[in-house]
Structures are given as structure tokens and as C-alpha cells.
C-alpha atoms as a PDB file:
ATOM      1  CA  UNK A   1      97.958-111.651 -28.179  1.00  0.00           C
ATOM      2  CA  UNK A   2      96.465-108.771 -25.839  1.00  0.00           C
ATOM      3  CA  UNK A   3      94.431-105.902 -27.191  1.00  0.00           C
ATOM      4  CA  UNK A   4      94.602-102.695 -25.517  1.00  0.00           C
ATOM      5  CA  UNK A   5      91.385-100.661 -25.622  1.00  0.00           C
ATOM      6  CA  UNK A   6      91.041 -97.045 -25.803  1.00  0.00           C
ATOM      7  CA  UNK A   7      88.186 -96.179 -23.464  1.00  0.00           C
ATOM      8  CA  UNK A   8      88.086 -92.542 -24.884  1.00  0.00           C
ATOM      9  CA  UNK A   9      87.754 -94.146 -28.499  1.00  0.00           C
ATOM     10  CA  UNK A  10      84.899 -96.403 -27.138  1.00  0.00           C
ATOM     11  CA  UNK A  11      82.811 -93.648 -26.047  1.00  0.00           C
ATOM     12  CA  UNK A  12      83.786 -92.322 -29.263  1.00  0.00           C
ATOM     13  CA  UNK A  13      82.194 -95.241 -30.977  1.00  0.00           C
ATOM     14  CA  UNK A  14      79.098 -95.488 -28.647  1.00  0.00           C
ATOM     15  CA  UNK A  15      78.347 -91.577 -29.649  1.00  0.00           C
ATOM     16  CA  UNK A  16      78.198 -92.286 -33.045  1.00  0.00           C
ATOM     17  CA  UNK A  17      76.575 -95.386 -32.702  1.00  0.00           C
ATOM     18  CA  UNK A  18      73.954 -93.166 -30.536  1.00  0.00           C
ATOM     19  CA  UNK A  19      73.683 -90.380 -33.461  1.00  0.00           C
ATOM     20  CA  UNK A  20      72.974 -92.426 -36.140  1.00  0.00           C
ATOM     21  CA  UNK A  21      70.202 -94.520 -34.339  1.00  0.00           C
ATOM     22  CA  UNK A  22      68.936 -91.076 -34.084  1.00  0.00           C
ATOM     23  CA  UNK A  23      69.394 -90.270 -37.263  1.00  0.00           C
ATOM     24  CA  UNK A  24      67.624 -93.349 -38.805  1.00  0.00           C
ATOM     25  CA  UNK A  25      64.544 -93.332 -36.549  1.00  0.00           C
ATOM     26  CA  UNK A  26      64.396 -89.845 -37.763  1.00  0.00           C
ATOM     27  CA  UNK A  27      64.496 -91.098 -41.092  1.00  0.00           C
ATOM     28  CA  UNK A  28      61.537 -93.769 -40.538  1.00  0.00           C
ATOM     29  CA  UNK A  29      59.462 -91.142 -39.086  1.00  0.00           C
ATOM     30  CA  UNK A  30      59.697 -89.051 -41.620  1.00  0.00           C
ATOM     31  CA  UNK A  31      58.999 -91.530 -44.301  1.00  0.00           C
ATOM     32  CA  UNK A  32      56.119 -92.795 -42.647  1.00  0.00           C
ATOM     33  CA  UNK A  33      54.375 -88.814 -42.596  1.00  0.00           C
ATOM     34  CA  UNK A  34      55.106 -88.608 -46.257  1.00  0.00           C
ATOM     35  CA  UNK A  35      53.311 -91.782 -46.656  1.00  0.00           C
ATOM     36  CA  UNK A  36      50.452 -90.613 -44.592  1.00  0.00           C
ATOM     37  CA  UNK A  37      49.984 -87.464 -46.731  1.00  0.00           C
ATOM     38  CA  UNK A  38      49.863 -89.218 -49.593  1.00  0.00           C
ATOM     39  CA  UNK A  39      47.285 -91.840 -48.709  1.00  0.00           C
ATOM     40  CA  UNK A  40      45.564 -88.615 -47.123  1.00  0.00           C
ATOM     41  CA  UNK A  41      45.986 -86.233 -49.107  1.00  0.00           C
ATOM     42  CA  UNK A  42      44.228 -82.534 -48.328  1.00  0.00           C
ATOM     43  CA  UNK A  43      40.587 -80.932 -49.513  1.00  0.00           C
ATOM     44  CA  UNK A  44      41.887 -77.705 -50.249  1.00  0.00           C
ATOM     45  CA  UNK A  45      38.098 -76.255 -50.049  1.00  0.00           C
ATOM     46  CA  UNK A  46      37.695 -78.323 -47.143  1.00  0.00           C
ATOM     47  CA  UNK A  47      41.049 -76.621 -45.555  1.00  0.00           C
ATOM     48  CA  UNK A  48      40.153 -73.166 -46.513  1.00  0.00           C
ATOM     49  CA  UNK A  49      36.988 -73.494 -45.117  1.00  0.00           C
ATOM     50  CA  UNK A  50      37.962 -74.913 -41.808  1.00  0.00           C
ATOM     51  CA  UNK A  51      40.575 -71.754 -41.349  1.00  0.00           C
ATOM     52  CA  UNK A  52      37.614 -69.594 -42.138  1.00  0.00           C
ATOM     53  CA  UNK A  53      35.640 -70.987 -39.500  1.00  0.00           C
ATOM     54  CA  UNK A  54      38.776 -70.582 -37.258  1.00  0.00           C
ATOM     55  CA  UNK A  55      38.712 -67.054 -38.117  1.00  0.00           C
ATOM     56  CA  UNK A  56      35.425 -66.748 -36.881  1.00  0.00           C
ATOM     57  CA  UNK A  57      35.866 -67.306 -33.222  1.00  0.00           C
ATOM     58  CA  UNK A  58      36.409 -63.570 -31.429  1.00  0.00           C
ATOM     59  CA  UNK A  59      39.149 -65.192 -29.338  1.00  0.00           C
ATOM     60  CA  UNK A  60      41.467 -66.212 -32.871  1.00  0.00           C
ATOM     61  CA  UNK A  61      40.318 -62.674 -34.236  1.00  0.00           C
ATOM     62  CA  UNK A  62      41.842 -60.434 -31.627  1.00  0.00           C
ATOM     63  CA  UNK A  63      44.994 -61.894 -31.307  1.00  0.00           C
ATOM     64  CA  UNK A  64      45.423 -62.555 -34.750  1.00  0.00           C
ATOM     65  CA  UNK A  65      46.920 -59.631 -37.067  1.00  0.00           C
ATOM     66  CA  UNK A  66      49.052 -56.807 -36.102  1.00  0.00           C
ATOM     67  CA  UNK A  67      50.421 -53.763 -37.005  1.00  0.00           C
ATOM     68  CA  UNK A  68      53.969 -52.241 -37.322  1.00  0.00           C
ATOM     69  CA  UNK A  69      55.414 -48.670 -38.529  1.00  0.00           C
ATOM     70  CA  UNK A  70      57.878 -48.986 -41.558  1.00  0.00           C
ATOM     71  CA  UNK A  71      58.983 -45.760 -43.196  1.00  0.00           C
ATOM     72  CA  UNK A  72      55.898 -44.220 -42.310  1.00  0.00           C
ATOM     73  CA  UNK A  73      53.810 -46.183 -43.192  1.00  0.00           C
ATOM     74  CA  UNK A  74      51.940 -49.149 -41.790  1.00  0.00           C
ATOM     75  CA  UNK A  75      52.447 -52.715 -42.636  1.00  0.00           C
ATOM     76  CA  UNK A  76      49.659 -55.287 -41.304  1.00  0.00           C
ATOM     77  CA  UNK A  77      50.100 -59.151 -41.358  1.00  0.00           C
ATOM     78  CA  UNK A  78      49.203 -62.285 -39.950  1.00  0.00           C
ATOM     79  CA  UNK A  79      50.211 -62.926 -36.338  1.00  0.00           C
ATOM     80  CA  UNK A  80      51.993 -66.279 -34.490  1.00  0.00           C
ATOM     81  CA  UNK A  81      48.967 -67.185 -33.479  1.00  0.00           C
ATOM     82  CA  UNK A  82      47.154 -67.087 -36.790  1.00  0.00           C
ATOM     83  CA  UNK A  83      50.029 -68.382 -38.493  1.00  0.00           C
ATOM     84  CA  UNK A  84      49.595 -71.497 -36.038  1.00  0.00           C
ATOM     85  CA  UNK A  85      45.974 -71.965 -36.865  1.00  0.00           C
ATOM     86  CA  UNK A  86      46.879 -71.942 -40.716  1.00  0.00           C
ATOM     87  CA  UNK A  87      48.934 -74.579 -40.551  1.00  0.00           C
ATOM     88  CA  UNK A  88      47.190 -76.764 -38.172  1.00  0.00           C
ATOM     89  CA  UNK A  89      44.095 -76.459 -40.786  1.00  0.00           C
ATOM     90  CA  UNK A  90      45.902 -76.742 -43.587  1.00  0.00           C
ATOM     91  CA  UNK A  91      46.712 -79.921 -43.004  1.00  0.00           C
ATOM     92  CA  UNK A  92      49.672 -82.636 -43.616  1.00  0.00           C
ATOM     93  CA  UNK A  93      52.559 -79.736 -42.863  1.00  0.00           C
ATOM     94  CA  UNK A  94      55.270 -80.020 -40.314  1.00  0.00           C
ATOM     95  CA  UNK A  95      56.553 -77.058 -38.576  1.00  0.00           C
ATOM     96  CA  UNK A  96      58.597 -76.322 -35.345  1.00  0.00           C
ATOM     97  CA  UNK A  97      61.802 -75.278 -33.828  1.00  0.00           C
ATOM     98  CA  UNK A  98      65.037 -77.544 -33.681  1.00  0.00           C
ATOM     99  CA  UNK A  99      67.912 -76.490 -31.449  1.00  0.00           C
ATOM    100  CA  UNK A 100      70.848 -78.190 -33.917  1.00  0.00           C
ATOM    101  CA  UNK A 101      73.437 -77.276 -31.639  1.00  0.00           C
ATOM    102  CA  UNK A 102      74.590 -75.429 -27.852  1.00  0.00           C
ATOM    103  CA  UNK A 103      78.075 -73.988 -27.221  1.00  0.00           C
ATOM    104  CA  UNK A 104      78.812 -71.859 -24.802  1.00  0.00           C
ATOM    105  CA  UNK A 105      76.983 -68.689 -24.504  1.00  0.00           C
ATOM    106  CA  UNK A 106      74.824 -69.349 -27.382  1.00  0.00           C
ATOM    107  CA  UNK A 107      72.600 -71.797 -29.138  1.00  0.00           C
ATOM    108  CA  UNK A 108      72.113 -72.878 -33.024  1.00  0.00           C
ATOM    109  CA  UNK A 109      68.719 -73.415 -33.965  1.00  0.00           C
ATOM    110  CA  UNK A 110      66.414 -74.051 -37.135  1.00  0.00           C
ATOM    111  CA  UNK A 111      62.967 -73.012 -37.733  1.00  0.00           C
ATOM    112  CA  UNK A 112      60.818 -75.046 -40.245  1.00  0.00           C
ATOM    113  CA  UNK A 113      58.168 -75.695 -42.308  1.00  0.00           C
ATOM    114  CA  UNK A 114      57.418 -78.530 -44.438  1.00  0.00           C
ATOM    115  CA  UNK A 115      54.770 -79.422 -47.125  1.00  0.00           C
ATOM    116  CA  UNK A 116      54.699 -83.035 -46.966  1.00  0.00           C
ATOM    117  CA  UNK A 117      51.968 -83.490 -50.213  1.00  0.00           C
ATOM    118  CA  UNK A 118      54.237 -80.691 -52.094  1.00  0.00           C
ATOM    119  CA  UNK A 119      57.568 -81.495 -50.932  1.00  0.00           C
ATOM    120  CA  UNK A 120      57.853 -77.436 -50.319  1.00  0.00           C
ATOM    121  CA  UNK A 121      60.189 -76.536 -47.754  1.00  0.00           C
ATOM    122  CA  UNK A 122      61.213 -73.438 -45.994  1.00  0.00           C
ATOM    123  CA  UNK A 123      63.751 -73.208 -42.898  1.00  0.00           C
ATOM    124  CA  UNK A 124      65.504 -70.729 -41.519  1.00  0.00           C
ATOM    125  CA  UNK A 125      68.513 -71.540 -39.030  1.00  0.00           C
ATOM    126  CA  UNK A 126      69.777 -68.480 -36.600  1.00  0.00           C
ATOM    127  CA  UNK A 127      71.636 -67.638 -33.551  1.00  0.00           C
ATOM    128  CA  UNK A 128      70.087 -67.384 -30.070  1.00  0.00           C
ATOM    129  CA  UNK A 129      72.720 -65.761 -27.183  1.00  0.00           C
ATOM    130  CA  UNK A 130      72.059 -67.185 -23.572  1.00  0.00           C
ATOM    131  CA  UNK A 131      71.343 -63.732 -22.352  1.00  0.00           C
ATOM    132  CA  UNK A 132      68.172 -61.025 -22.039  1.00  0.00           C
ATOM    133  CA  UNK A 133      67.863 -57.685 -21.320  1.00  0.00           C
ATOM    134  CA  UNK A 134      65.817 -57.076 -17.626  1.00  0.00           C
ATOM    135  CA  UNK A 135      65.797 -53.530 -16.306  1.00  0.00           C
ATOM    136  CA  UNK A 136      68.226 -52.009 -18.405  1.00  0.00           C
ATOM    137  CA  UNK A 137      71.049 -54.608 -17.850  1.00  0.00           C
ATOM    138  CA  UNK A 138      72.131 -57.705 -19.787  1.00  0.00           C
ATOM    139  CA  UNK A 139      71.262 -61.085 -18.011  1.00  0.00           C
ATOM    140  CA  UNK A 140      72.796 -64.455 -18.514  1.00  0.00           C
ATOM    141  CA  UNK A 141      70.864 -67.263 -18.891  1.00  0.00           C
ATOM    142  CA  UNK A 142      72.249 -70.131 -17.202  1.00  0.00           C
ATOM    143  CA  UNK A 143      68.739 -72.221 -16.443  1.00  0.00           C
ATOM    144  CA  UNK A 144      68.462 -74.961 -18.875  1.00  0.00           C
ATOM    145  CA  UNK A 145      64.495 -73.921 -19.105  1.00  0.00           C
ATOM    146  CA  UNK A 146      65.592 -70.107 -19.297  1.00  0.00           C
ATOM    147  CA  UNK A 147      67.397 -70.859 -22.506  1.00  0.00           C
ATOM    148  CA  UNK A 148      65.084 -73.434 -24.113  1.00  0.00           C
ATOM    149  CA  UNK A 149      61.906 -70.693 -23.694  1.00  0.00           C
ATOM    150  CA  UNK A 150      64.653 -67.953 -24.981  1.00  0.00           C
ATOM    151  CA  UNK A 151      64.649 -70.254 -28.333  1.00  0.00           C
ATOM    152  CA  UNK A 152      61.352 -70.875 -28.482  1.00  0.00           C
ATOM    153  CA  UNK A 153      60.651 -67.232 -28.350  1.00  0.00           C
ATOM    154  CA  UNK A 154      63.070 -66.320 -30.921  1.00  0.00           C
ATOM    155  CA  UNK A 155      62.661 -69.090 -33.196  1.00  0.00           C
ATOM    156  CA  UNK A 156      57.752 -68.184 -32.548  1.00  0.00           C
ATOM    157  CA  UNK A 157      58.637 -65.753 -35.622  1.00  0.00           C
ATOM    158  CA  UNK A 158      60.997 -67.315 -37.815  1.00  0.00           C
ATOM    159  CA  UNK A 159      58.321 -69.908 -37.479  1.00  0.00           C
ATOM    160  CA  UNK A 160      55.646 -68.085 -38.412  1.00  0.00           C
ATOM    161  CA  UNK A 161      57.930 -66.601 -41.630  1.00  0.00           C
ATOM    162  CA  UNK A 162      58.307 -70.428 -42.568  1.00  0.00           C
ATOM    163  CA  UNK A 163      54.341 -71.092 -42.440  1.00  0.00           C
ATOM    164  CA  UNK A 164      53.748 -67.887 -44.352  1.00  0.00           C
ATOM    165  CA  UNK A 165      56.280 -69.220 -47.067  1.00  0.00           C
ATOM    166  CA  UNK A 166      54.080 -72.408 -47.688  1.00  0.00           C
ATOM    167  CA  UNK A 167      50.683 -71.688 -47.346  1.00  0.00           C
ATOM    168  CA  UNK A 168      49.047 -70.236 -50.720  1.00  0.00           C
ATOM    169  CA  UNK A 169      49.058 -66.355 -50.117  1.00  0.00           C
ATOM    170  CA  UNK A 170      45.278 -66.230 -51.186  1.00  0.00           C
ATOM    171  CA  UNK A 171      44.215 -68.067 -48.184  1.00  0.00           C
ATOM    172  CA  UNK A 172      46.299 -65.885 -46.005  1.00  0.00           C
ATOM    173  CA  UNK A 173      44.553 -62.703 -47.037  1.00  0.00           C
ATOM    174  CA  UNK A 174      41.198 -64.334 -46.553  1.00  0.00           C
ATOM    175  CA  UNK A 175      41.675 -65.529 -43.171  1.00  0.00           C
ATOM    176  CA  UNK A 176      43.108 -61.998 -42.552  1.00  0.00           C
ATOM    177  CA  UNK A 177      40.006 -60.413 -43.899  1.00  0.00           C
ATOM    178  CA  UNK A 178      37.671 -62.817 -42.112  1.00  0.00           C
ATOM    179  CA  UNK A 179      39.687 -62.061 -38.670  1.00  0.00           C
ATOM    180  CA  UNK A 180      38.598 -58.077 -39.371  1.00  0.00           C
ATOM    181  CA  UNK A 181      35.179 -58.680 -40.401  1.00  0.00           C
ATOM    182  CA  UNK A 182      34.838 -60.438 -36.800  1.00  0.00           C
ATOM    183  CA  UNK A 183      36.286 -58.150 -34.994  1.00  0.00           C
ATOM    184  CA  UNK A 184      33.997 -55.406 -36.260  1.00  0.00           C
ATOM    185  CA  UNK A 185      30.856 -57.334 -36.382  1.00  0.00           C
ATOM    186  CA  UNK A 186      31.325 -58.677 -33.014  1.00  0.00           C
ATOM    187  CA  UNK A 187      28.211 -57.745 -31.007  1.00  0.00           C
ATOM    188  CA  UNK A 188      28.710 -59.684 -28.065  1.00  0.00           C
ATOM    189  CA  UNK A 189      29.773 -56.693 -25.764  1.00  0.00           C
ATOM    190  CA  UNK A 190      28.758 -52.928 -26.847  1.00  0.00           C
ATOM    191  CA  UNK A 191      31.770 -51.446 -28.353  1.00  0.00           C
ATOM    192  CA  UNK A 192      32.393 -48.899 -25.674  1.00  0.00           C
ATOM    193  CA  UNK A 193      33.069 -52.107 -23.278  1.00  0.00           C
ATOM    194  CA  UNK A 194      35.207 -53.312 -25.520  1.00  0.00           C
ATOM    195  CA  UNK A 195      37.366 -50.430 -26.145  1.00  0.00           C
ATOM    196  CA  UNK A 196      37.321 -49.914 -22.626  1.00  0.00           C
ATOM    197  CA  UNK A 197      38.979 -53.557 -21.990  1.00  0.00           C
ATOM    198  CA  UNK A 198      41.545 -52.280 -24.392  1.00  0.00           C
ATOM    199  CA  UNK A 199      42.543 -49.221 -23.032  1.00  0.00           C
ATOM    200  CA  UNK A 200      42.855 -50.770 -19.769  1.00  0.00           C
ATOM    201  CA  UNK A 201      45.238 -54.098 -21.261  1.00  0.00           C
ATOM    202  CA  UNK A 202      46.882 -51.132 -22.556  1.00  0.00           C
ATOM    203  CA  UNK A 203      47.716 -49.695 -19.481  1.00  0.00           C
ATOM    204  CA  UNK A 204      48.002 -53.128 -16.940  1.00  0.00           C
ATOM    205  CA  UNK A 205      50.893 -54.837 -19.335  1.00  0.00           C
ATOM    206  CA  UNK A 206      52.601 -51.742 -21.270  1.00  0.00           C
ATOM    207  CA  UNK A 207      52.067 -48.667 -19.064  1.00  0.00           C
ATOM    208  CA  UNK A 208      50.373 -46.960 -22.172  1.00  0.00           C
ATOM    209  CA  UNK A 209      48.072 -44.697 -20.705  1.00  0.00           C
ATOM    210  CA  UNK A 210      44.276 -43.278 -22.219  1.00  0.00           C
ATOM    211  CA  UNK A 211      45.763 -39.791 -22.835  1.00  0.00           C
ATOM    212  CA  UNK A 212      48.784 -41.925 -24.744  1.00  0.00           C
ATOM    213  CA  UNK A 213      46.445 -43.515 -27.072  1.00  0.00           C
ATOM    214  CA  UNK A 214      44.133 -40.702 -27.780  1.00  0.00           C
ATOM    215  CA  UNK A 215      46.846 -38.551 -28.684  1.00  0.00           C
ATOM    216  CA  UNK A 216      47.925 -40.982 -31.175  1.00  0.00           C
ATOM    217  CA  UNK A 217      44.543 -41.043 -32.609  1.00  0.00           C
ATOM    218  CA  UNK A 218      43.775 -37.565 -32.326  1.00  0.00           C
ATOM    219  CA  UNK A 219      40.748 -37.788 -30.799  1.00  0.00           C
ATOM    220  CA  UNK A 220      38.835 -38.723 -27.543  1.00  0.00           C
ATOM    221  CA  UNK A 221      38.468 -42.466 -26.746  1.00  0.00           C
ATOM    222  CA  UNK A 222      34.615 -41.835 -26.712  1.00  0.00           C
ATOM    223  CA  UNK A 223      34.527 -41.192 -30.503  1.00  0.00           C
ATOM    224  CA  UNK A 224      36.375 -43.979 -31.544  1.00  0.00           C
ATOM    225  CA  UNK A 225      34.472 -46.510 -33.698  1.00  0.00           C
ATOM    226  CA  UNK A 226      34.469 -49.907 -34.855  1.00  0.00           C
ATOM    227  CA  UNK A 227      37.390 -49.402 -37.288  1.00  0.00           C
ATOM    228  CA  UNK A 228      39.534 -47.665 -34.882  1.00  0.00           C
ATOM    229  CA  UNK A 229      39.008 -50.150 -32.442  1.00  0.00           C
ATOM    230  CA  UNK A 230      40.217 -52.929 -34.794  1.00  0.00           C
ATOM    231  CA  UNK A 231      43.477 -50.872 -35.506  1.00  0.00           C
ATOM    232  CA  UNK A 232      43.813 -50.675 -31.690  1.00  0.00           C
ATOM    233  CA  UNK A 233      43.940 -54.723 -31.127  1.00  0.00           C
ATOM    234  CA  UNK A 234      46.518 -54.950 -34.201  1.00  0.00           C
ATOM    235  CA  UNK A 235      48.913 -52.258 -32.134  1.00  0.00           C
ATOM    236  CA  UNK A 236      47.907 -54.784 -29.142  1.00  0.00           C
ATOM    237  CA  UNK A 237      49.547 -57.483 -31.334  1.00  0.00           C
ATOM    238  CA  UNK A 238      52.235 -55.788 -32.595  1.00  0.00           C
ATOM    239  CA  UNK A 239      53.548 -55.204 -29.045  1.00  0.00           C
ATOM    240  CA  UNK A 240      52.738 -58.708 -28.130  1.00  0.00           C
ATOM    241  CA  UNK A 241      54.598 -60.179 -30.743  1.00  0.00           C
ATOM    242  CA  UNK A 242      57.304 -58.284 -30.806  1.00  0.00           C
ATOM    243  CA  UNK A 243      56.821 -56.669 -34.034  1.00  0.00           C
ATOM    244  CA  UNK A 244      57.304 -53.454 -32.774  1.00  0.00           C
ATOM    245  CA  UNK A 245      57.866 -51.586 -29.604  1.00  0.00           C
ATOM    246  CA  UNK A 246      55.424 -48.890 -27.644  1.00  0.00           C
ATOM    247  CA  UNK A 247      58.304 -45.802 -28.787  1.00  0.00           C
ATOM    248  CA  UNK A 248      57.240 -46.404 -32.167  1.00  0.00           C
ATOM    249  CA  UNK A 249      53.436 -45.911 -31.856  1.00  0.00           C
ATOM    250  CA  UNK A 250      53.065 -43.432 -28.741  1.00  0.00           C
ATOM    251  CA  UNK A 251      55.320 -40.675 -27.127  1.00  0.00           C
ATOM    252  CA  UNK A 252      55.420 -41.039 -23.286  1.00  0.00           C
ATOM    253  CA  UNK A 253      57.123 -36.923 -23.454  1.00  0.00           C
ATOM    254  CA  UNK A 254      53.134 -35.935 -24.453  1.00  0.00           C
ATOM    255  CA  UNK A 255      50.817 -35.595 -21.643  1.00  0.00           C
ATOM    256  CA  UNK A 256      47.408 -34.580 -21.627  1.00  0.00           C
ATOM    257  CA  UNK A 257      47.272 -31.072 -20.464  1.00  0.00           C
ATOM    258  CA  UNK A 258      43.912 -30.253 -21.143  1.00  0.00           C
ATOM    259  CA  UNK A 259      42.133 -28.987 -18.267  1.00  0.00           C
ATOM    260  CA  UNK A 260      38.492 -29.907 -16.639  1.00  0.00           C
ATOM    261  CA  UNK A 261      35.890 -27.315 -17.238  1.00  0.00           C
ATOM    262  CA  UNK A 262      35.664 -26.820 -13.379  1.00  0.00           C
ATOM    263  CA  UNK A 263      39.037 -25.857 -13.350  1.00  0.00           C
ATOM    264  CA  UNK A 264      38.853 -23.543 -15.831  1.00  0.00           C
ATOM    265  CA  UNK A 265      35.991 -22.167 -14.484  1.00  0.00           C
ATOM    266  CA  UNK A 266      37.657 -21.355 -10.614  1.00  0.00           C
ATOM    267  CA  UNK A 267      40.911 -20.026 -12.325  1.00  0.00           C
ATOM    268  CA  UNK A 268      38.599 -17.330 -14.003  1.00  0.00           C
ATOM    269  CA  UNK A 269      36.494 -16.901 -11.011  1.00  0.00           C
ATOM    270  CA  UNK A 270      40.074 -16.036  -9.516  1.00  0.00           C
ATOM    271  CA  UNK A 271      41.443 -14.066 -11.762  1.00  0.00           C
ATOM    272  CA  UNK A 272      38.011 -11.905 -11.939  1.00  0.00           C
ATOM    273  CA  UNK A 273      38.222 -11.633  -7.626  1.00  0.00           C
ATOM    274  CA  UNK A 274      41.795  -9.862  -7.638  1.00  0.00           C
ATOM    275  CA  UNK A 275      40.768  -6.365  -9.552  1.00  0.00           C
ATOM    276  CA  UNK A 276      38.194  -6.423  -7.112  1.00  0.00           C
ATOM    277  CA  UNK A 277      39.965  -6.894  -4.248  1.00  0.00           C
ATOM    278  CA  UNK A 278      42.718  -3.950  -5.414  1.00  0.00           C
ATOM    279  CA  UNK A 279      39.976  -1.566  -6.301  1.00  0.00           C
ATOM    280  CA  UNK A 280      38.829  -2.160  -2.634  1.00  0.00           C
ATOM    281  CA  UNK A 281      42.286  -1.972  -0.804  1.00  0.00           C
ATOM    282  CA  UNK A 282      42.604   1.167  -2.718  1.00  0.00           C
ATOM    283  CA  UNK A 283      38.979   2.727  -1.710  1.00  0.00           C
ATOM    284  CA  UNK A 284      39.716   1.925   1.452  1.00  0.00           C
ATOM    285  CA  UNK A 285      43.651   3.890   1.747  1.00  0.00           C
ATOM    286  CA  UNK A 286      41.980   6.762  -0.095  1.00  0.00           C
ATOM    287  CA  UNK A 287      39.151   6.793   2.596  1.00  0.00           C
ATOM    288  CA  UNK A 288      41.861   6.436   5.545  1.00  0.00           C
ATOM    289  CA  UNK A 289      44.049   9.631   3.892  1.00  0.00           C
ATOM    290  CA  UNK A 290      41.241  11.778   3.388  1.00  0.00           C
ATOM    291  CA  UNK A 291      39.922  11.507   6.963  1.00  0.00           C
ATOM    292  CA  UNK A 292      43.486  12.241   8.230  1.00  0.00           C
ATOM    293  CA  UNK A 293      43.473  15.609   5.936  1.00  0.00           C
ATOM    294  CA  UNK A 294      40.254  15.878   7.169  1.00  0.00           C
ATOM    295  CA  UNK A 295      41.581  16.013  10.657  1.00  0.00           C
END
């Protein structure tokens, strides 16, 4: 007796045949880094000292804490980038971005974090539309690498939420206190170099001018010091990350107005020539009427 096949059904089968290979090797490889933790398991002194020595490196310390306003106030915390180098020295702990699904217009994704001594797992799954805003319109993304750097940028700080959510919170706040402490005992470059490389990264990638910045501070960018500098690399990172934006630190509406002491120096020299030059003019038409009286 004939069979008929289904040739839709058949790719049916091959799909799921297809997903749950997947799924299995998967599986193994996951089973196999939970047995590698445990015949390796981690020297928490050992970790906390490596991050430390992270910390330590100028490069790690500048890019990473920032800053953000929040009901005026100012909240501080560990950047991407730090978050990264936790995790990495931390030792035995997965972390990444999965894209779980695409459909049209948007993508389903899943950031992660997994403690594979502990077993402690955090993971966040959100929404990421195939679109981004470029000059004050909405474009759609229809580049496959467009869209997979659009999830990887939204998922950098769910990411870095996930790593936070594992990693002891003590060792956090000493590799955040380390990162300051080398950033304000860095004597490589005098400070006024340094703050001078600010201002202008400042101005080349967010238009934030010197005037901008001093008028947030209050004061002239040749009086800042060590500490202010510090706050001004965690702004840096705020904007970098995508913590905040540049409207909620400086007002592009205030200008600088103050004016050079030459300036103000001509303007007075001007405005002290005019009653001289009336008192003249008038001499000189009270001269020209009494000689034609005279006459």
C-alpha cells in the first residue's frame, strides 16, 4: 500500500528534530561548566584581589563609574565596563545576551547572569524595536547587523544589572573605591592636562562646551581639583552609558557672558571720549555764535 508524504509536515519534523539537537548540546555544555566550577572552584581572596588590581589600571578607572541625577540628587555606580571586569575576575560566572526570539519589527531577548559554584541566577528578558532615533526622526532597522548591535546595546545594561545581582555587594564598593582612589592619585599627567583632555572629549563627542561645564560647577576650569575632576569622568560615563543625557547635567540656554578685561576696558575708554567730544562740539558753536555777534 502507498504512503503519501506531507512535505510541509517533514520540514515540520526536521525543525524539531533541529531544535532539540540544539537544545541537548546546550544541555551538555552546560553540564560540563558546572562540572568545571566545581572541580575549580573560586579563591574568593584571590578574586577580590585580582579585581583590585584591575581597578588599578588608569584606563579601567576612568571609564569605570558614573554619575546620574535622580530627584536631585546624585546616584553613582559601577559602569558596563566595570561590571565586565567583575565578572571576568570573579570567576566561574556566565553572562551575556540571548536573542530568544525575532518577529517583525521587534526582537525578544534575555540578559543573564549565572553563578555556576552558587547556582545564583539573575535574567532579565525585554523588548528591543527594530528602529532608532537619528536626527530627530525614527529609523527602521532593516540590516541584520543594525539590529543585532541595537540588542547588544540594549541588552550592555540589563547585563550589567544581572552581574551586579550576583557578585557580593562588598566587593562592588571596593572596586568602586579603588577606581576613585586611582583616578585621584594618578600622577602620570599634571592634573591641568588631564582636565584639559576632558573638557575637550567633552566638547569633540557631546558638543558640551568649557563655559557649559564651568557653569555647572560654578567655578573656572582652572580651580578645579582632583575631586572635581573625578566627578567630571563619572558625568563622562554617565553620558557614555546612557545613564543619563547632557539636558540633565548642563543647560545649553546659559552662555558665558562674561567679558575680557580688554573689553571692558575700551567700552569705558568710550564711554569716557563722548562727554568730551560734546563739551567740544559745544565750545566750538558757542565760539562760532559769538564771533557772528561779534560781527
Amino acid at each position: 500500500m502507498n504512503q503519501l508524504i506531507d512535505p510541509n509536515n517533514d520540514s515540520q519534523q526536521q525543525g524539531g528534530l533541529l531544535a532539540q539537537a540544539s537544545s541537548s548540546r546546550e544541555m551538555e555544555e552546560v553540564k560540563g561548566q558546572i562540572f568545571m566550577a566545581k572541580q575549580f572552584p573560586r579563591n574568593v581572596f584571590q578574586a577580590e584581589q585580582r579585581i583590585l588590581d584591575n581597578c588599578k589600571r588608569e584606563s579601567l578607572a576612568k571609564v569605570a563609574v558614573y554619575q546620574y541625577p535622580r530627584g536631585g540628587q546624585k546616584v553613582e555606580g559601577p559602569s558596563i565596563r566595570l561590571a565586565e571586569v567583575l565578572a571576568q575576575n570573579w570567576g566561574n560566572l556566565a553572562f551575556g545576551v540571548k536573542e530568544l526570539e525575532q518577529r517583525e519589527g521587534e526582537s525578544v531577548a534575555m540578559a543573564y547572569a549565572w553563578d555556576l559554584e552558587t547556582n545564583v541566577r539573575q535574567e532579565k528578558t525585554f523588548t528591543v524595536k527594530h528602529s532608532m532615533k537619528a536626527k530627530g526622526s525614527i529609523k527602521k532597522l532593516t540590516d541584520p547587523r543594525d539590529i543585532y548591535e541595537k540588542v547588544a546595546n540594549d541588552g550592555a545594561r540589563r547585563v550589567r544589572a544581572c552581574i551586579l545581582g550576583v557578585i557580593p555587594g562588598d566587593i562592588v564598593e571596593k572596586a568602586l573605591n579603588q577606581c576613585n582612589e586611582t583616578l585621584r592619585g594618578n600622577g602620570d599627567k599634571p592634573l591641568k592636562d588631564r582636565v584639559n583632555s576632558a573638557l575637550k572629549a567633552f566638547k569633540e563627542k557631546y558638543r558640551v562646551t568649557q563655559e557649559m561645564i564651568e557653569e555647572r560647577f560654578g567655578y573656572n576650569a582652572e580651580a578645579f581639583t582632583e575631586y572635581d575632576y573625578v566627578e567630571l569622568i563619572k558625568i563622562f560615563n554617565s553620558l557614555k552609558d546612557g545613564m543619563s543625557k547632557v539636558n540633565d547635567w548642563f543647560s545649553k540656554d546659559n552662555k558665558k557672558t562674561a567679558e575680557s578685561g580688554l573689553v571692558k576696558e575700551f567700552n569705558s575708554e568710550k564711554k569716557e571720549d563722548k562727554p568730551s567730544q560734546n563739551t567740544d562740539e559745544k565750545a566750538a558753536t558757542s565760539n562760532g555764535t559769538d564771533t557772528e555777534t561779534k560781527q
